[in-house]
N, C-alpha and C. Protein backbone atom coordinates (compact mmCIF):
# COMPACT_ATOMS: atom_id res chain seq x y z
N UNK A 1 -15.27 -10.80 -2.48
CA UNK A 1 -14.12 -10.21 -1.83
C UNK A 1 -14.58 -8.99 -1.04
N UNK A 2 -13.88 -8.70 0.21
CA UNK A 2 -14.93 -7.46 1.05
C UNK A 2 -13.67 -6.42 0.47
N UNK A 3 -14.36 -4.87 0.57
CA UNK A 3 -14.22 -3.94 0.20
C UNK A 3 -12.65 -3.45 0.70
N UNK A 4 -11.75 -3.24 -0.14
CA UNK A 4 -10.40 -2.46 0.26
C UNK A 4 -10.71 -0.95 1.07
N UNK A 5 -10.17 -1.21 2.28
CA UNK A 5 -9.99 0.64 2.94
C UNK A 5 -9.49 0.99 2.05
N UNK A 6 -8.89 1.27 0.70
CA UNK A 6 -8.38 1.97 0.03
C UNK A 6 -8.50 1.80 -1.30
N UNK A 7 -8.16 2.77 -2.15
CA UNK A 7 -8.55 2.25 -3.79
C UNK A 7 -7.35 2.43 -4.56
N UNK A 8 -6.49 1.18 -5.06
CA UNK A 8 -5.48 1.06 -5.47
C UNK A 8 -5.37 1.45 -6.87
N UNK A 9 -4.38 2.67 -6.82
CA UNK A 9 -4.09 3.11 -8.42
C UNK A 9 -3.05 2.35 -9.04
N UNK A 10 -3.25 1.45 -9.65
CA UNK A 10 -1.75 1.19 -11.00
C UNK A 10 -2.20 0.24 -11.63
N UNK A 11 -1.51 0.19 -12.38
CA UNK A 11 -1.43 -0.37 -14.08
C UNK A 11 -0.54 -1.52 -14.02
N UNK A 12 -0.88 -2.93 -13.48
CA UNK A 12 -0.18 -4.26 -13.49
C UNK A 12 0.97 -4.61 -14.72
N UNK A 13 0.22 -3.94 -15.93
CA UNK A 13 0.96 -4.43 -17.01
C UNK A 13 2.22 -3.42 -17.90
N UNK A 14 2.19 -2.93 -16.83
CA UNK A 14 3.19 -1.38 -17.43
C UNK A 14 4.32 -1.27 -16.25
N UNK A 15 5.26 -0.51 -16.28
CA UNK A 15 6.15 -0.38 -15.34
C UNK A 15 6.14 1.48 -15.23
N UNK A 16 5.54 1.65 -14.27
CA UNK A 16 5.54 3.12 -13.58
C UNK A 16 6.26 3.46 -12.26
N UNK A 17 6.98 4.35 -11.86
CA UNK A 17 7.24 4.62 -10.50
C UNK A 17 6.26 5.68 -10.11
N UNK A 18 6.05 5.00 -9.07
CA UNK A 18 5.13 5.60 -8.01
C UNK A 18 5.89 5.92 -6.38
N UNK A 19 6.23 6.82 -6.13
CA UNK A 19 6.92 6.98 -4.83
C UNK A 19 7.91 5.93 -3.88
N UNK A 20 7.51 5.27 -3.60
CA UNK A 20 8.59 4.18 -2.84
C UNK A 20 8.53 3.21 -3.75
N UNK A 21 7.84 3.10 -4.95
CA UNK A 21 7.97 1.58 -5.43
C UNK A 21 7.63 2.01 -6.64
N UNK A 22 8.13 0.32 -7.53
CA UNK A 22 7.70 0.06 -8.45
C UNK A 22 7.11 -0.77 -9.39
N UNK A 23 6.06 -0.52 -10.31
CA UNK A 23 5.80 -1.69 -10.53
C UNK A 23 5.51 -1.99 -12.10
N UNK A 24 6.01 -3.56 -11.89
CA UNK A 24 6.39 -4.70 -13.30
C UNK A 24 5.23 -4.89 -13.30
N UNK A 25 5.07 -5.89 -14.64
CA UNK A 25 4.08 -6.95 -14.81
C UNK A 25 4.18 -7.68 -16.11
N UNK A 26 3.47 -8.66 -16.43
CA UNK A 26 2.80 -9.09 -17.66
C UNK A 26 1.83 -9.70 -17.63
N UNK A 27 1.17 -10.03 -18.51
CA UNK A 27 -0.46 -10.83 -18.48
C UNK A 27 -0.35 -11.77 -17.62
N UNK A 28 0.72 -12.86 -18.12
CA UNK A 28 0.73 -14.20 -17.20
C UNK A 28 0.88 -14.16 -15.68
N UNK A 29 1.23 -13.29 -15.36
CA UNK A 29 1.77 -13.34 -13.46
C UNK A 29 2.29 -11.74 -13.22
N UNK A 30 1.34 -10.90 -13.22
CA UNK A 30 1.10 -9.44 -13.04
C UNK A 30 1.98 -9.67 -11.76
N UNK A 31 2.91 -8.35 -11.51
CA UNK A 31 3.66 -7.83 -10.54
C UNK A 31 3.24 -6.42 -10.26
N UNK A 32 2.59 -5.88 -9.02
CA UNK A 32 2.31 -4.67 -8.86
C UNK A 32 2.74 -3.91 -7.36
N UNK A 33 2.71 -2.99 -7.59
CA UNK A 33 3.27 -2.32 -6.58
C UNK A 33 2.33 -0.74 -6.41
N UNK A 34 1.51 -0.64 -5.19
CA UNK A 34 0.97 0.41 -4.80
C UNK A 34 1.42 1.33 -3.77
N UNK A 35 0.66 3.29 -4.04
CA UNK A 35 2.21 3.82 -3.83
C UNK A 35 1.58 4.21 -2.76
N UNK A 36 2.07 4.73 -1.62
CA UNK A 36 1.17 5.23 -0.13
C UNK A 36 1.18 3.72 0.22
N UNK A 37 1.54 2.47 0.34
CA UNK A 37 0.80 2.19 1.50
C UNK A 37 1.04 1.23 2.35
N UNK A 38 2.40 1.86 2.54
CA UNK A 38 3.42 2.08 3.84
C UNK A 38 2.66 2.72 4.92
N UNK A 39 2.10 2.54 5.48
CA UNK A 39 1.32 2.85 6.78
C UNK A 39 2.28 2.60 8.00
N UNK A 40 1.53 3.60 9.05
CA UNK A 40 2.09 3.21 10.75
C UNK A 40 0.82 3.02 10.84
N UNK A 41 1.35 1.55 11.88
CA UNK A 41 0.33 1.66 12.64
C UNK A 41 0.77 2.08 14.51
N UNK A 42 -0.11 2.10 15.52
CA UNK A 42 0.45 2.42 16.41
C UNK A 42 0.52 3.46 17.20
N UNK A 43 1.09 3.52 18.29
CA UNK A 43 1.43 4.55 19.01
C UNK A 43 2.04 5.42 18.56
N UNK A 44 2.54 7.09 19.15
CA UNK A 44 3.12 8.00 18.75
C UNK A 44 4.69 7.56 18.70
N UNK A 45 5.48 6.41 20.16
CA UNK A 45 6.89 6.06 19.62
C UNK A 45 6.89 5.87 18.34
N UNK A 46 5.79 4.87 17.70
CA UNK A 46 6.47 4.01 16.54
C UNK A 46 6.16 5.23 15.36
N UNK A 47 5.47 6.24 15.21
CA UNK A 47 5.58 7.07 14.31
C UNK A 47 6.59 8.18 14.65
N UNK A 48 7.07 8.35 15.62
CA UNK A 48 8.38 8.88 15.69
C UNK A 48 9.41 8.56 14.92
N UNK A 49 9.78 7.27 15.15
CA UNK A 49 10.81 6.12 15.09
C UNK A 49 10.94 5.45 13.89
N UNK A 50 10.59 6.27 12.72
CA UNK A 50 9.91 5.40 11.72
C UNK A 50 10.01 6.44 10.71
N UNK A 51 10.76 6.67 9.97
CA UNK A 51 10.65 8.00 9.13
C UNK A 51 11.01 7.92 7.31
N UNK A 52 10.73 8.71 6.74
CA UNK A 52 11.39 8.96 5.34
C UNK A 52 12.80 8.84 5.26
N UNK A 53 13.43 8.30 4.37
CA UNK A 53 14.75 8.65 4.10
C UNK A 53 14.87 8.99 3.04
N UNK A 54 15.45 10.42 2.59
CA UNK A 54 15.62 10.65 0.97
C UNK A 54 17.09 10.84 0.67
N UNK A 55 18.01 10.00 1.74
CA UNK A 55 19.52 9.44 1.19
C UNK A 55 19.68 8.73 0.76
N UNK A 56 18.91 7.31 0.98
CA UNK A 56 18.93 6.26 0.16
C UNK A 56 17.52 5.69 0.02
N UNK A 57 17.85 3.86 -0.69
CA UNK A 57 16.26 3.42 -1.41
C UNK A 57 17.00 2.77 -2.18
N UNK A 58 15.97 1.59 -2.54
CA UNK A 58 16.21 0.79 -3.54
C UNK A 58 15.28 0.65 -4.68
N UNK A 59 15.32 1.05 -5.87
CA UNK A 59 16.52 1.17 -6.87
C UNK A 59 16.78 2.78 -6.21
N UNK A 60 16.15 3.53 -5.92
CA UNK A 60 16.57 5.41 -5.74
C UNK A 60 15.94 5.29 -4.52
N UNK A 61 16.40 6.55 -3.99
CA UNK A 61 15.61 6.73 -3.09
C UNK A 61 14.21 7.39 -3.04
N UNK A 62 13.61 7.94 -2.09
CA UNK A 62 13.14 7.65 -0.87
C UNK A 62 12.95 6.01 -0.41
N UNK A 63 13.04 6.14 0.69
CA UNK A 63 12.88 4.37 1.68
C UNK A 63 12.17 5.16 3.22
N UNK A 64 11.70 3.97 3.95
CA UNK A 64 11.20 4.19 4.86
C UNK A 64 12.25 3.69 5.59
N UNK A 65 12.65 4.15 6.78
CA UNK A 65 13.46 3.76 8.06
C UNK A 65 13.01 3.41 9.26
N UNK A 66 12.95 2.63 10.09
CA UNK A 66 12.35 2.03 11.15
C UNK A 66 14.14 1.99 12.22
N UNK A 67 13.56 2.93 13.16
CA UNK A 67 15.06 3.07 13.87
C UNK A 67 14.73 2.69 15.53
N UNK A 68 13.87 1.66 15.53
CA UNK A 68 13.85 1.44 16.65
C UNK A 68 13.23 -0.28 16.55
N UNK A 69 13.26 -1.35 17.82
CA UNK A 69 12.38 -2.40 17.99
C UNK A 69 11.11 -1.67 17.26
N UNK A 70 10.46 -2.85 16.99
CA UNK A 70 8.81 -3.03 17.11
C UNK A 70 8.35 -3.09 15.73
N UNK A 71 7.19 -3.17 15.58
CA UNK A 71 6.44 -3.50 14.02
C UNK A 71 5.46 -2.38 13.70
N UNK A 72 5.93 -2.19 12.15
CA UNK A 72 4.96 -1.39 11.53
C UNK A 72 4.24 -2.12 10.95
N UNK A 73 2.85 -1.45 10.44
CA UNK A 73 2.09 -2.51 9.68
C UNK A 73 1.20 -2.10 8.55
N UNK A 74 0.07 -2.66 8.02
CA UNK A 74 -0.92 -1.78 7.51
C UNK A 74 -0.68 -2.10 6.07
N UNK A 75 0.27 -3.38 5.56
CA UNK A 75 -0.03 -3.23 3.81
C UNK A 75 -0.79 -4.41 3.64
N UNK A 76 -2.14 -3.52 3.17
CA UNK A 76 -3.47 -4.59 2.53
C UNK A 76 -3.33 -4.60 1.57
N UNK A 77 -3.47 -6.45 0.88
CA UNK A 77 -3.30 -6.87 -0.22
C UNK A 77 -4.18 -7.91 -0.47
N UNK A 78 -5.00 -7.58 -1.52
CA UNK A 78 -6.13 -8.40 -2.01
C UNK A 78 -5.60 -9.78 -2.58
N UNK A 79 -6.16 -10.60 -2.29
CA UNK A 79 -5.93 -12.04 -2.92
C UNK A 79 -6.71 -12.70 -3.30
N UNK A 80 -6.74 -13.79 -4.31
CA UNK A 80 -7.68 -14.44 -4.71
C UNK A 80 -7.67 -15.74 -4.34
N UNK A 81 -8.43 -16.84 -4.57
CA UNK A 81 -8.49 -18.50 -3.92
C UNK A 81 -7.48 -18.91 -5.37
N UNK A 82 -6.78 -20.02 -4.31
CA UNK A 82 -5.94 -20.82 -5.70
C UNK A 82 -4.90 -20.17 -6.58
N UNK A 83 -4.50 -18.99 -6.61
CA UNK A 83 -3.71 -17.98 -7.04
C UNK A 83 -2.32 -17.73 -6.29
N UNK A 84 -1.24 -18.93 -6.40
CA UNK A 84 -0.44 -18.21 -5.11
C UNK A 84 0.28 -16.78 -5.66
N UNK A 85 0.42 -16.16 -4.47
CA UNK A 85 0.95 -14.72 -4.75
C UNK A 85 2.32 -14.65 -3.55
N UNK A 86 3.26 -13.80 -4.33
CA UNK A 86 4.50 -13.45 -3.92
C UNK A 86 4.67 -12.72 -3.58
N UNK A 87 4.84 -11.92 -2.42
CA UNK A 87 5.58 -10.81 -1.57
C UNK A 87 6.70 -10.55 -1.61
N UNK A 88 7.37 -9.15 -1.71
CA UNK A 88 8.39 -9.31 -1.69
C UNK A 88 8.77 -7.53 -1.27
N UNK A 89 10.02 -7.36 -0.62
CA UNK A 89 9.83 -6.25 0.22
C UNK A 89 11.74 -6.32 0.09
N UNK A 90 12.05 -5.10 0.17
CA UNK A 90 13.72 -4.77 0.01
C UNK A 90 14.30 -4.44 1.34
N UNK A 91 14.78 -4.62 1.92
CA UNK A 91 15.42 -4.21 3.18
C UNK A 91 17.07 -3.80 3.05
N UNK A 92 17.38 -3.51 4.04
CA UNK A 92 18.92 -2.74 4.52
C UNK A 92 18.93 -2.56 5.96
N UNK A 93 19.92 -3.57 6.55
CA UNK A 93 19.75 -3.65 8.08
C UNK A 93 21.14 -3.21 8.99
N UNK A 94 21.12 -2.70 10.19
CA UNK A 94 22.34 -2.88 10.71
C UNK A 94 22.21 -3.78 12.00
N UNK A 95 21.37 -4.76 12.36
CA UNK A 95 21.27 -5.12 13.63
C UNK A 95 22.22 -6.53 13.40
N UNK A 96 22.54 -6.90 14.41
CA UNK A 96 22.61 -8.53 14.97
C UNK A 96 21.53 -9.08 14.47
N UNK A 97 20.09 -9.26 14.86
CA UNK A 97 19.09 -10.22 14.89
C UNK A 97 18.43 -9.60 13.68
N UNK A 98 18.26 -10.08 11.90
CA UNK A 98 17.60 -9.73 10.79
C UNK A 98 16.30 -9.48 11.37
N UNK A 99 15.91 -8.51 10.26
CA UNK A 99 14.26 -7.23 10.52
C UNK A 99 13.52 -8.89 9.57
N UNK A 100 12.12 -8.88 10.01
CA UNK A 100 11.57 -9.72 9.25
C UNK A 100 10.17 -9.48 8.55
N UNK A 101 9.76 -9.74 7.73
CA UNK A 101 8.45 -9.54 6.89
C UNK A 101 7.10 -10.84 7.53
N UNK A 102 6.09 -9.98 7.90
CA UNK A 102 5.10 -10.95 9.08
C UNK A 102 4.22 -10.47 8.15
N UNK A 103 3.57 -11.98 7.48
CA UNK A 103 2.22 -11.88 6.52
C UNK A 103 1.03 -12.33 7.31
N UNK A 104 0.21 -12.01 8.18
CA UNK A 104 -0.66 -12.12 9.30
C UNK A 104 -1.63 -13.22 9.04
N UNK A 105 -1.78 -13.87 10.07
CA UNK A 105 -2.93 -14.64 9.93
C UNK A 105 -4.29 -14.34 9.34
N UNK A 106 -4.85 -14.97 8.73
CA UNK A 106 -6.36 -14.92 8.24
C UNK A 106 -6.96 -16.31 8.11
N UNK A 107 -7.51 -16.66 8.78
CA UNK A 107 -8.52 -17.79 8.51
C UNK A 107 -9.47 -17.52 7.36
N UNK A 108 -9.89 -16.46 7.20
CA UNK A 108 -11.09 -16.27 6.14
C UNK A 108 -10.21 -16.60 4.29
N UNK A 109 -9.13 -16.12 4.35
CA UNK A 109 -8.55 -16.82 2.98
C UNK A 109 -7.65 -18.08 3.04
N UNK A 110 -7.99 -18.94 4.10
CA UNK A 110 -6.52 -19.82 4.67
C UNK A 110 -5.68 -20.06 4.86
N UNK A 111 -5.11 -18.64 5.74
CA UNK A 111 -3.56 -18.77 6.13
C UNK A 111 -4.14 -18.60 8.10
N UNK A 112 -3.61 -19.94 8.56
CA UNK A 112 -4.32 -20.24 9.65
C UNK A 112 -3.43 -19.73 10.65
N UNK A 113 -1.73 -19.51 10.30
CA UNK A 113 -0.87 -18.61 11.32
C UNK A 113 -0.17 -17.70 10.59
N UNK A 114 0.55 -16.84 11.29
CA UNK A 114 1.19 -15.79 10.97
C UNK A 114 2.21 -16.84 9.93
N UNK A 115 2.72 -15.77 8.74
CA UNK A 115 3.95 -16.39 8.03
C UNK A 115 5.10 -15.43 7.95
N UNK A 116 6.00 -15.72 8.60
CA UNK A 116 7.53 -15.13 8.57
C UNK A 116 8.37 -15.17 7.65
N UNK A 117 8.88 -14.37 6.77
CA UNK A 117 10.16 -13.89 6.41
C UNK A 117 11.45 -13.18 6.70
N UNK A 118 12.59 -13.95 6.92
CA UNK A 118 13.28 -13.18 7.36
C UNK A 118 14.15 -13.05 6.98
N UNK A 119 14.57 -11.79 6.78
CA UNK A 119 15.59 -11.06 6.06
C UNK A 119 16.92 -11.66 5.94
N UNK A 120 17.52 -12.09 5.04
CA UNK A 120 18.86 -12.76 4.47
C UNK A 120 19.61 -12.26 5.37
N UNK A 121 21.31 -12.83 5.56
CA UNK A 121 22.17 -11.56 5.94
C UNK A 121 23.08 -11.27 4.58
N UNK A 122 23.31 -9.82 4.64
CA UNK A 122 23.39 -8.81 3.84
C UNK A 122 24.17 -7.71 3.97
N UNK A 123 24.85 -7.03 3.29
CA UNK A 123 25.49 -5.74 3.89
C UNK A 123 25.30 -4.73 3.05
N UNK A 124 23.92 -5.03 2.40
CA UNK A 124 23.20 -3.48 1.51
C UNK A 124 21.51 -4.35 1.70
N UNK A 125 20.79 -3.95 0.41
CA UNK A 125 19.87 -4.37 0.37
C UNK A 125 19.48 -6.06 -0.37
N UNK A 126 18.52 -6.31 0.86
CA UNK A 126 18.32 -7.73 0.30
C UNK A 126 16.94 -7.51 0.18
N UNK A 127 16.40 -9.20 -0.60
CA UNK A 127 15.28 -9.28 -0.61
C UNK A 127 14.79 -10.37 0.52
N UNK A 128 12.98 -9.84 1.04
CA UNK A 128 12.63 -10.61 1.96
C UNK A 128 11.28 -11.01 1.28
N UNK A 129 11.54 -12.44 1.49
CA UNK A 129 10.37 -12.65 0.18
C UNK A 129 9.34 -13.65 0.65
N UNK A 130 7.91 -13.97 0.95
CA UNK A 130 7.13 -14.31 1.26
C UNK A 130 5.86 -15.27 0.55
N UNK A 131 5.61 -16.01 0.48
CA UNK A 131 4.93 -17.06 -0.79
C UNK A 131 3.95 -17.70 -0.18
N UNK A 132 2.69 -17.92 -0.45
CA UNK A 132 1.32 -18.83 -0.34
C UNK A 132 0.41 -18.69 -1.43
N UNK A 133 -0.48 -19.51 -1.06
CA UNK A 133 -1.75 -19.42 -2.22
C UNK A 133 -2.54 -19.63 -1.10
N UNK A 134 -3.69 -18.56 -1.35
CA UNK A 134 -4.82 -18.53 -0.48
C UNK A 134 -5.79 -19.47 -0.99
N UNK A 135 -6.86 -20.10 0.02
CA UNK A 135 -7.88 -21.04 -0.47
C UNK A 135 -9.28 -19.88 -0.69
N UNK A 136 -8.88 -18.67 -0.15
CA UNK A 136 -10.70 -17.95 -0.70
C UNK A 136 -10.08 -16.60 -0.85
N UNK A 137 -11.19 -16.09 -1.56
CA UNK A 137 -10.68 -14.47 -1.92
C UNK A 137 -10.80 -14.16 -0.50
N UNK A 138 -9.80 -12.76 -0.58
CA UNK A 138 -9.84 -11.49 1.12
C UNK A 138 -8.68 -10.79 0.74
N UNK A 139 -8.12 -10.66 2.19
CA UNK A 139 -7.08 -9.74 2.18
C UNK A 139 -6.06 -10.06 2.66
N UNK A 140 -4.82 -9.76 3.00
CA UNK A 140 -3.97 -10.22 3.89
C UNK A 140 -3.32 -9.29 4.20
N UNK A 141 -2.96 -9.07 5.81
CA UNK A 141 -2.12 -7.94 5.97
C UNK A 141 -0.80 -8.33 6.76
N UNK A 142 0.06 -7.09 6.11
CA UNK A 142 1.91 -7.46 5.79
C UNK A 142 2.42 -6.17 7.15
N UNK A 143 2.91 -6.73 7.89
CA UNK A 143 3.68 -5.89 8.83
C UNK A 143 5.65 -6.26 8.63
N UNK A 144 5.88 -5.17 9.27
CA UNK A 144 7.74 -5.31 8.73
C UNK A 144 7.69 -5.12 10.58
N UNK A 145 8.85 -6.08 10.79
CA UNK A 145 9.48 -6.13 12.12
C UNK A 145 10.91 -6.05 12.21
N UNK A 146 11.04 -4.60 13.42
CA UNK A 146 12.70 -4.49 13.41
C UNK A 146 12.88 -5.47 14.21
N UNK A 147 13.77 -6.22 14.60
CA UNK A 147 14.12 -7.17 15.72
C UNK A 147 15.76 -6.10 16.68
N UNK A 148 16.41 -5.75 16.53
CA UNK A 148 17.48 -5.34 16.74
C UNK A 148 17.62 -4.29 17.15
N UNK A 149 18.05 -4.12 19.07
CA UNK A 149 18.24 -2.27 18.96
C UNK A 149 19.55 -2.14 18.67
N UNK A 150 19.26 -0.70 19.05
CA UNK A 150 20.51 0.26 18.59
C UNK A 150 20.87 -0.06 17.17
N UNK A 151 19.96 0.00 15.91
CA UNK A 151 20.05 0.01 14.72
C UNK A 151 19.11 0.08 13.85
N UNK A 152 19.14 0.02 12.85
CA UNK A 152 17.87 0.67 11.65
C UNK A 152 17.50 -0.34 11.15
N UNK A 153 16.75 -0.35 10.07
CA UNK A 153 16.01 -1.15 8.93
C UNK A 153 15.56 -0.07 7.90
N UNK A 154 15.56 -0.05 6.78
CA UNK A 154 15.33 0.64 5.57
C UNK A 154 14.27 -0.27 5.07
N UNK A 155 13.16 -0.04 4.45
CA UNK A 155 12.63 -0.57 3.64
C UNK A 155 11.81 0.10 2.19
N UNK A 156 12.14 -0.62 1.53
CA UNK A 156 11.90 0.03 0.35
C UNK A 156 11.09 -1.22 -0.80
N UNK A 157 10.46 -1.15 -1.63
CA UNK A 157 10.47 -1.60 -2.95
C UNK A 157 9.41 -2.67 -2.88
N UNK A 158 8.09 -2.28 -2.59
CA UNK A 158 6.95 -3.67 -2.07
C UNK A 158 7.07 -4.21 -3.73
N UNK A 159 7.18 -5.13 -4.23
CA UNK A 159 6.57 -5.88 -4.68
C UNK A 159 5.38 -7.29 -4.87
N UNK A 160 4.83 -7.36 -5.28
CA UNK A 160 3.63 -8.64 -5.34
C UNK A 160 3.39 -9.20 -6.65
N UNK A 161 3.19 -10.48 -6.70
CA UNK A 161 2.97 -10.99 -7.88
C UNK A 161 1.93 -11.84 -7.67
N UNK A 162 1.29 -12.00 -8.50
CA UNK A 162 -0.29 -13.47 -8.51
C UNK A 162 0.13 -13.84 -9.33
N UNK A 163 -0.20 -15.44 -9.43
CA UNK A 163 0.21 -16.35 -10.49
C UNK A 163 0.53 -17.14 -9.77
């Protein structure tokens, strides 16, 4: 498996809050959730446009807000071959056209196109939930897309599961 830009703190088998998230687990099909890494990527609009919210969040707050078009990105998540793993990401929208969860292509663990999730319709928070099993260990990276102007997206609550 090649090396994480980052070194993930938590405990799969315990339930801790860690800043925007939280995370479950048990032996059989560990659920984890790492805290920071909500990333921008991008230009200075999209880190403008893109902020803390400490009014709301799911289960509490803080949530991240995305108040404009376009995609944030940047959550690396290690995977293994043969292991499918579950994504899963909380949203709160006000647009016409649902915000969607984009699990990026990788040929190197065999996901040969982008995979889309898109957000339920909802009038609080839903879940946007994302599913494969990779054929080789790597990484995969998770971008959130607003689709809708003149309205927000909240996101809150990464979860992941292997198994």
């Amino acid at each position: 498996m090649p090396a994480l830009p980052y070194s993930p703190n938590f405990d799969a088998t315990s339930s801790q809050s860690s800043g925007l998230f939280v995370a479950q687990g048990s032996s059989m099909a560990p659920t984890i959730a790492a805290p920071d890494v909500l990333r921008i990527y991008g230009d200075e609009p999209y880190a403008r446009d893109c902020v803390r919210d400490d009014t709301d969040g799911y289960p509490l707050p803080p949530c991240q807000m995305q108040q404009r078009p376009g995609v944030i990105g940047g959550i690396l998540i290690p995977v293994n071959a043969g292991a499918q793993i579950t994504i899963m990401l909380n949203c709160k929208y006000t647009g016409a056209i649902p915000p969607r969860m984009i699990v990026r292509a990788n040929p190197d663990v065999g996901l040969l196109a982008d995979l889309f999730a898109v957000a339920p319709q909802g009038s609080g928070w839903v879940n946007v939930v994302a599913t494969f099993t990779p054929s080789a260990d790597g990484v995969v990276d998770v971008d959130r897309e607003q689709c809708s102007s003149n309205a927000f997206t909240k996101w809150d609550n990464l979860q992941i599961t292997f198994g």
